[in-house]
Protein backbone atom coordinates (compact mmCIF):
# COMPACT_ATOMS: atom_id res chain seq x y z
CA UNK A 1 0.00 0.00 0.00
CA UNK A 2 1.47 3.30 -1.21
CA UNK A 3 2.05 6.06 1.60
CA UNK A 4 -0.62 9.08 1.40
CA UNK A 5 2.15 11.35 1.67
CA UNK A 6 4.41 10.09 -1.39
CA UNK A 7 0.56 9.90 -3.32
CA UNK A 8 0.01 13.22 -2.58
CA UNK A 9 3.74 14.76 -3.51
CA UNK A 10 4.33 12.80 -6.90
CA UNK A 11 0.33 13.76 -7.79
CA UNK A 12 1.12 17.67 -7.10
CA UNK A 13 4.65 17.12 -9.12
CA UNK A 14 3.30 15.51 -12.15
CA UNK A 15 0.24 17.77 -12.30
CA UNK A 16 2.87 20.74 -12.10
CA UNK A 17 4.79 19.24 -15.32
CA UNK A 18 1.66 18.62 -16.95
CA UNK A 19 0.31 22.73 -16.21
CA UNK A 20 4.12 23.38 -18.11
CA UNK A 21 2.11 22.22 -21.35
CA UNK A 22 0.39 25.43 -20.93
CA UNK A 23 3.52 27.49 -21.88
CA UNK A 24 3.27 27.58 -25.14
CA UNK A 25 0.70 30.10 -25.57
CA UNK A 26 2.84 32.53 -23.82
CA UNK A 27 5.42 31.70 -26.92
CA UNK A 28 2.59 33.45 -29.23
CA UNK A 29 3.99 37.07 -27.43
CA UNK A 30 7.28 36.31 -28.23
CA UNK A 31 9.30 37.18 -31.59
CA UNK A 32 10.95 34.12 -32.99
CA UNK A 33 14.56 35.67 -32.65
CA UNK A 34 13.68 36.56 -28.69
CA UNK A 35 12.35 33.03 -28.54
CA UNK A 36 15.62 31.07 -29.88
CA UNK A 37 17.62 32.94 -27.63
CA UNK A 38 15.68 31.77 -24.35
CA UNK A 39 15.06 28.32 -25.64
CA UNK A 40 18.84 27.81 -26.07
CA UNK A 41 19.74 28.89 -22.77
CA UNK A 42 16.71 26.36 -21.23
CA UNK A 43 17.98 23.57 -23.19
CA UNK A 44 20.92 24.18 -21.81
CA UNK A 45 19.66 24.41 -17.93
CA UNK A 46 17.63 21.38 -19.13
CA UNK A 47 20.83 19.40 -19.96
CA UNK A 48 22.59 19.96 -16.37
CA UNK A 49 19.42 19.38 -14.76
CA UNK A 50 19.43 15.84 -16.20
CA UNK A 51 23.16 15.02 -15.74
CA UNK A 52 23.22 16.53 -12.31
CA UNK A 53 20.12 14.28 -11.42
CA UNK A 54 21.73 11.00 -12.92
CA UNK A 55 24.94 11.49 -11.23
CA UNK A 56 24.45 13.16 -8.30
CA UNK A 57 21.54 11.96 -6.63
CA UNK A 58 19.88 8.76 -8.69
CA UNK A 59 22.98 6.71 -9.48
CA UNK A 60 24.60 7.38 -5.62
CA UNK A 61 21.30 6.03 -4.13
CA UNK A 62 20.88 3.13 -6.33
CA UNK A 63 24.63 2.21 -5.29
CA UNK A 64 24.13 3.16 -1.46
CA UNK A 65 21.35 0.96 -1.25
CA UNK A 66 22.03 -1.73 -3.81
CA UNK A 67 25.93 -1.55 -4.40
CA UNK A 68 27.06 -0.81 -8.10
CA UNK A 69 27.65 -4.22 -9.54
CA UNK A 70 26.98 -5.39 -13.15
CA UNK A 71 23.10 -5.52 -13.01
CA UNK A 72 22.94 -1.57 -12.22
CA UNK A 73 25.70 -0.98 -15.14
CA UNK A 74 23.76 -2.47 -17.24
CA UNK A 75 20.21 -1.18 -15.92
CA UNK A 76 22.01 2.32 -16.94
CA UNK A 77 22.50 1.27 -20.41
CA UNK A 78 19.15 -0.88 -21.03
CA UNK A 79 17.40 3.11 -19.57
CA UNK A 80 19.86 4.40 -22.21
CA UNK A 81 18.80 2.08 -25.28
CA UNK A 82 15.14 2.42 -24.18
CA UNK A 83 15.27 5.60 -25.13
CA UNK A 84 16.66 5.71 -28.21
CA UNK A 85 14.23 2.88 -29.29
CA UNK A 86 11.26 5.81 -27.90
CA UNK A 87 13.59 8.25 -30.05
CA UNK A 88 13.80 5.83 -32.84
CA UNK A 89 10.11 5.09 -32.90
CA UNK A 90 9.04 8.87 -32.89
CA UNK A 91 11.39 9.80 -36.04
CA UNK A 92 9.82 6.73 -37.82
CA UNK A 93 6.55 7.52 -37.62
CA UNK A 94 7.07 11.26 -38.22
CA UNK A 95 5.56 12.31 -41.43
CA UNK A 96 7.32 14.02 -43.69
CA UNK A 97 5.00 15.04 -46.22
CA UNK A 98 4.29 18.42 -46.90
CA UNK A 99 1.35 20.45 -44.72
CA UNK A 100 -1.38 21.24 -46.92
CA UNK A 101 -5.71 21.30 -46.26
CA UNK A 102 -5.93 17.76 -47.04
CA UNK A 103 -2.63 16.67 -44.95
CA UNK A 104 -2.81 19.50 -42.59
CA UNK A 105 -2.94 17.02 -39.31
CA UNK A 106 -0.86 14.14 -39.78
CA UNK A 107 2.30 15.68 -38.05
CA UNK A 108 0.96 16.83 -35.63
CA UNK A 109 -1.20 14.11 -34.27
CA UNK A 110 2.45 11.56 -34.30
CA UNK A 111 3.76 14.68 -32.28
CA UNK A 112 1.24 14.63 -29.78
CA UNK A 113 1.51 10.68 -29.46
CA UNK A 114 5.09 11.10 -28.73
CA UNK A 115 4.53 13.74 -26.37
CA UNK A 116 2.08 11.74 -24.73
CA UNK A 117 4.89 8.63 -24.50
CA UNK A 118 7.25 10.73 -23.26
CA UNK A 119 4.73 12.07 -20.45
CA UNK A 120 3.96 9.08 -19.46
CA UNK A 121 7.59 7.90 -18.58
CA UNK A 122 8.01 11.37 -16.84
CA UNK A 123 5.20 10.27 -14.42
CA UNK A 124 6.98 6.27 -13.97
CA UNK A 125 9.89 7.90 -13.41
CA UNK A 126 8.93 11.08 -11.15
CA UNK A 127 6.69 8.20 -8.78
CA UNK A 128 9.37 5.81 -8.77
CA UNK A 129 11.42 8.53 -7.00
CA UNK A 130 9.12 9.44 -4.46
CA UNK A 131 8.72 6.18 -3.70
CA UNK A 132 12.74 5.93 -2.68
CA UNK A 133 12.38 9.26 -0.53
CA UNK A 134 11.24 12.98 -0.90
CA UNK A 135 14.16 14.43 -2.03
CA UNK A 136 15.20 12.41 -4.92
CA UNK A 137 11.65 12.88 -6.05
CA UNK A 138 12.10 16.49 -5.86
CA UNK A 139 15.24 16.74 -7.30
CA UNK A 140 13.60 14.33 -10.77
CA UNK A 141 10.73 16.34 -10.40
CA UNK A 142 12.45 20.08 -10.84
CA UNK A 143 14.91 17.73 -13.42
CA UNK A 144 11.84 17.11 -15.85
CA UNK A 145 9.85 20.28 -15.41
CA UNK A 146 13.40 22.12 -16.48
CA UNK A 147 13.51 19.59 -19.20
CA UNK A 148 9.85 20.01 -20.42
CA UNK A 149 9.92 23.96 -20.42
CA UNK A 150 11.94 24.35 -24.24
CA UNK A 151 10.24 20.58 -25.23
CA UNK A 152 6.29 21.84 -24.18
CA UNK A 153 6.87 25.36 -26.38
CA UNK A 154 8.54 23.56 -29.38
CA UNK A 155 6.01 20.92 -29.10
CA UNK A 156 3.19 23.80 -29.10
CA UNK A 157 4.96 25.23 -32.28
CA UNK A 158 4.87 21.98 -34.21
CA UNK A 159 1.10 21.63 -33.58
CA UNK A 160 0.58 25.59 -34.37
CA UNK A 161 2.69 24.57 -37.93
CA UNK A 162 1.23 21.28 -38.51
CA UNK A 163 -2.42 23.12 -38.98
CA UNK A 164 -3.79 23.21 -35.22
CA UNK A 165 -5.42 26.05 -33.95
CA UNK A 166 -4.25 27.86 -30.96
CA UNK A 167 -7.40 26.60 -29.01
CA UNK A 168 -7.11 23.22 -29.83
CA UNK A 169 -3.49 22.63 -29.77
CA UNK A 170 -3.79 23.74 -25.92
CA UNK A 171 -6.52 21.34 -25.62
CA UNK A 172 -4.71 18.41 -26.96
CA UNK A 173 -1.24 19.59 -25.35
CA UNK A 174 -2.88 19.43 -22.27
CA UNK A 175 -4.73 15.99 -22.89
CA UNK A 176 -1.40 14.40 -23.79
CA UNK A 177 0.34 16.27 -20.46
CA UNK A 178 -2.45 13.75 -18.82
CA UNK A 179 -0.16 11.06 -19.35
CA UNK A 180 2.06 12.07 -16.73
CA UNK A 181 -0.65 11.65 -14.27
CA UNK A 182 -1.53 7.96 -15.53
CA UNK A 183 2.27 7.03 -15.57
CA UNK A 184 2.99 7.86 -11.77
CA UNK A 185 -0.39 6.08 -10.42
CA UNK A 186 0.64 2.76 -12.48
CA UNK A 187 4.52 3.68 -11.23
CA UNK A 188 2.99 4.03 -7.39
CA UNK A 189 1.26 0.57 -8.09
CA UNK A 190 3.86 -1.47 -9.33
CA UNK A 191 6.56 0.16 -6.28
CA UNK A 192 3.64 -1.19 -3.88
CA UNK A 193 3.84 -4.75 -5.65
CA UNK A 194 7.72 -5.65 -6.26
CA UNK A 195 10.13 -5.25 -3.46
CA UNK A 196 13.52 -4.08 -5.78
CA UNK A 197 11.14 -2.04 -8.02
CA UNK A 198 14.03 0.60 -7.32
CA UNK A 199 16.78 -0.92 -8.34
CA UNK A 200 15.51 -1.49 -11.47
CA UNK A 201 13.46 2.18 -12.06
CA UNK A 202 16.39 4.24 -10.70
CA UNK A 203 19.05 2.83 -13.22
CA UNK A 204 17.04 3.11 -15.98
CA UNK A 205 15.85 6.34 -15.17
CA UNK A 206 19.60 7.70 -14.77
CA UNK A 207 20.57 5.97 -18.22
CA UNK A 208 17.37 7.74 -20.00
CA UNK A 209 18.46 10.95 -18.63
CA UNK A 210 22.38 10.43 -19.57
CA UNK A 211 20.41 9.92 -22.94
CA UNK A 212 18.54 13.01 -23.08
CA UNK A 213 21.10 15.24 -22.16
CA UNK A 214 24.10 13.68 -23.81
CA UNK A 215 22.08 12.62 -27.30
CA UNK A 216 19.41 14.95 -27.85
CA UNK A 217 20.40 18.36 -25.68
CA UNK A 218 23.61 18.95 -26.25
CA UNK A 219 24.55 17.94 -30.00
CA UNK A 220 21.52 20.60 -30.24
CA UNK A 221 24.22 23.45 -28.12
CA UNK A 222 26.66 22.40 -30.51
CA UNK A 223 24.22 24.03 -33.44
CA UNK A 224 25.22 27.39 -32.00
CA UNK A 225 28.71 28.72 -33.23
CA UNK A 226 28.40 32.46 -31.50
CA UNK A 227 31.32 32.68 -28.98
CA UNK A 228 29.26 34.58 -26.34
CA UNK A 229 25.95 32.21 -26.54
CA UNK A 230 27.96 29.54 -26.31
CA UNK A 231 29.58 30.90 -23.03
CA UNK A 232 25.82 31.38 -21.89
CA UNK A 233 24.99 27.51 -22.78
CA UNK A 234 27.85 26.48 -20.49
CA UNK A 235 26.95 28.84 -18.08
CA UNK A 236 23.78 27.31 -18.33
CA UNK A 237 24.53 23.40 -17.93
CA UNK A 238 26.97 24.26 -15.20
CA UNK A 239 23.80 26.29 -13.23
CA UNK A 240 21.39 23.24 -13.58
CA UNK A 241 24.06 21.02 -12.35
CA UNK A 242 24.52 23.43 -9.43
CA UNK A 243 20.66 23.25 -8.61
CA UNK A 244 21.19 19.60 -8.03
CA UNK A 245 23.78 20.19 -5.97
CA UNK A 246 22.14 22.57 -4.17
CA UNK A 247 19.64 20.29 -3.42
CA UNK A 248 21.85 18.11 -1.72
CA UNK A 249 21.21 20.35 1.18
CA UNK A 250 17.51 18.87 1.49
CA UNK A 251 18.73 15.41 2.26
């Protein structure tokens, strides 16, 4: 039986993360060039966040309480492949026909079923922390709402490009942010059936965020050449890094 308290905290986390979906109507304000500017800087942020998370607070709890042998080596690296098979199965079923009236939703709709994939791991993996204790599940938890921010308002453009409206790709942004929620109830269930649920969620978890950050995030930095936005990116892994440090000081 899950504890009301850990319900309660990964419920008012993954409802937070899904409310991020809601930020890309504030991208409608903003002028594309303004736009680029903040989203590289959050990717950034987005990529310490992750690493920091994997390295400083999932992987040394996994070994504390399970010792790093073989299995959790190569729990890192199934996590790791897991994700690029998500990856893998998103760019396959992306369509790459033009947009026009009569193929105006196509896009789009394989969008929002990745986004909805991807939610729903966010919610497995942001419940399987709480379960462990509350500050790992804080420290995932501000991890993947850092990541979501520049994911949630590229997502929102894609939708806005693919032939959504602005009313309906909030509606089905926030639909597919409902995932999250479903994810960390079936996450809570499964921690309150199988005893070393954690040593198998926590590895997995760190090896899809080594993923994230070291496939997708930052071979998208190295797009920028700019010597002084560049600077900023760095400044900005080595700040999301810091806030997991920082919230060593929880523990």
């Amino acid at each position: 039986m899950v504890n009301f308290e850990i319900l309660v905290y990964t419920l008012a986390s993954v409802i937070l993360v899904s409310l991020i979906s809601l930020l890309g109507v504030i991208t409608l304000s903003l002028n594309v060039k303004r736009l680029s500017k903040i989203l590289l800087f959050l990717v950034s942020l987005s990529a310490g966040t992750l690493l920091g998370d994997a390295f400083i607070h999932l992987l040394p709890e996994v070994v504390e309480e399970f010792e790093f042998g073989i299995e959790v080596s190569l729990y890192v690296i199934l996590g790791m492949l897991i994700f690029f098979i998500i990856e893998k199965f998103i760019h396959w079923t992306h369509c790459h026909e033009p947009v026009s009236k009569k193929h105006v939703h196509s896009f789009g709709v394989m969008n929002l079923i990745g986004d909805g994939l991807h939610n729903f791991g966010d919610g497995v993996l942001i419940a399987g922390s709480y379960l462990v204790n509350f500050q790992l599940g804080m420290a995932t938890t501000i991890a993947v709402v850092l990541h979501e921010i520049p994911q949630e308002i590229s997502d929102f453009g894609v939708l806005i490009h693919s032939g959504f409206t602005t009313k309906k790709a909030v509606l089905y942004n926030v639909l597919s942010a409902v995932a999250a929620i479903i994810g960390a109830l079936i996450s809570l269930y499964l921690g309150g059936l199988f005893e070393n649920y954690n040593l198998l969620l926590l590895p997995l978890t760190a090896g899809g965020f080594i993923y994230i950050a070291a496939a997708d995030l930052i071979p998208e930095l190295h797009k920028e050449r700019d010597g002084a936005r560049s600077i900023m990116q760095l400044i900005g892994i080595i700040i999301g890094v810091g806030i997991m440090v920082a919230l060593i000081a929880l523990e």
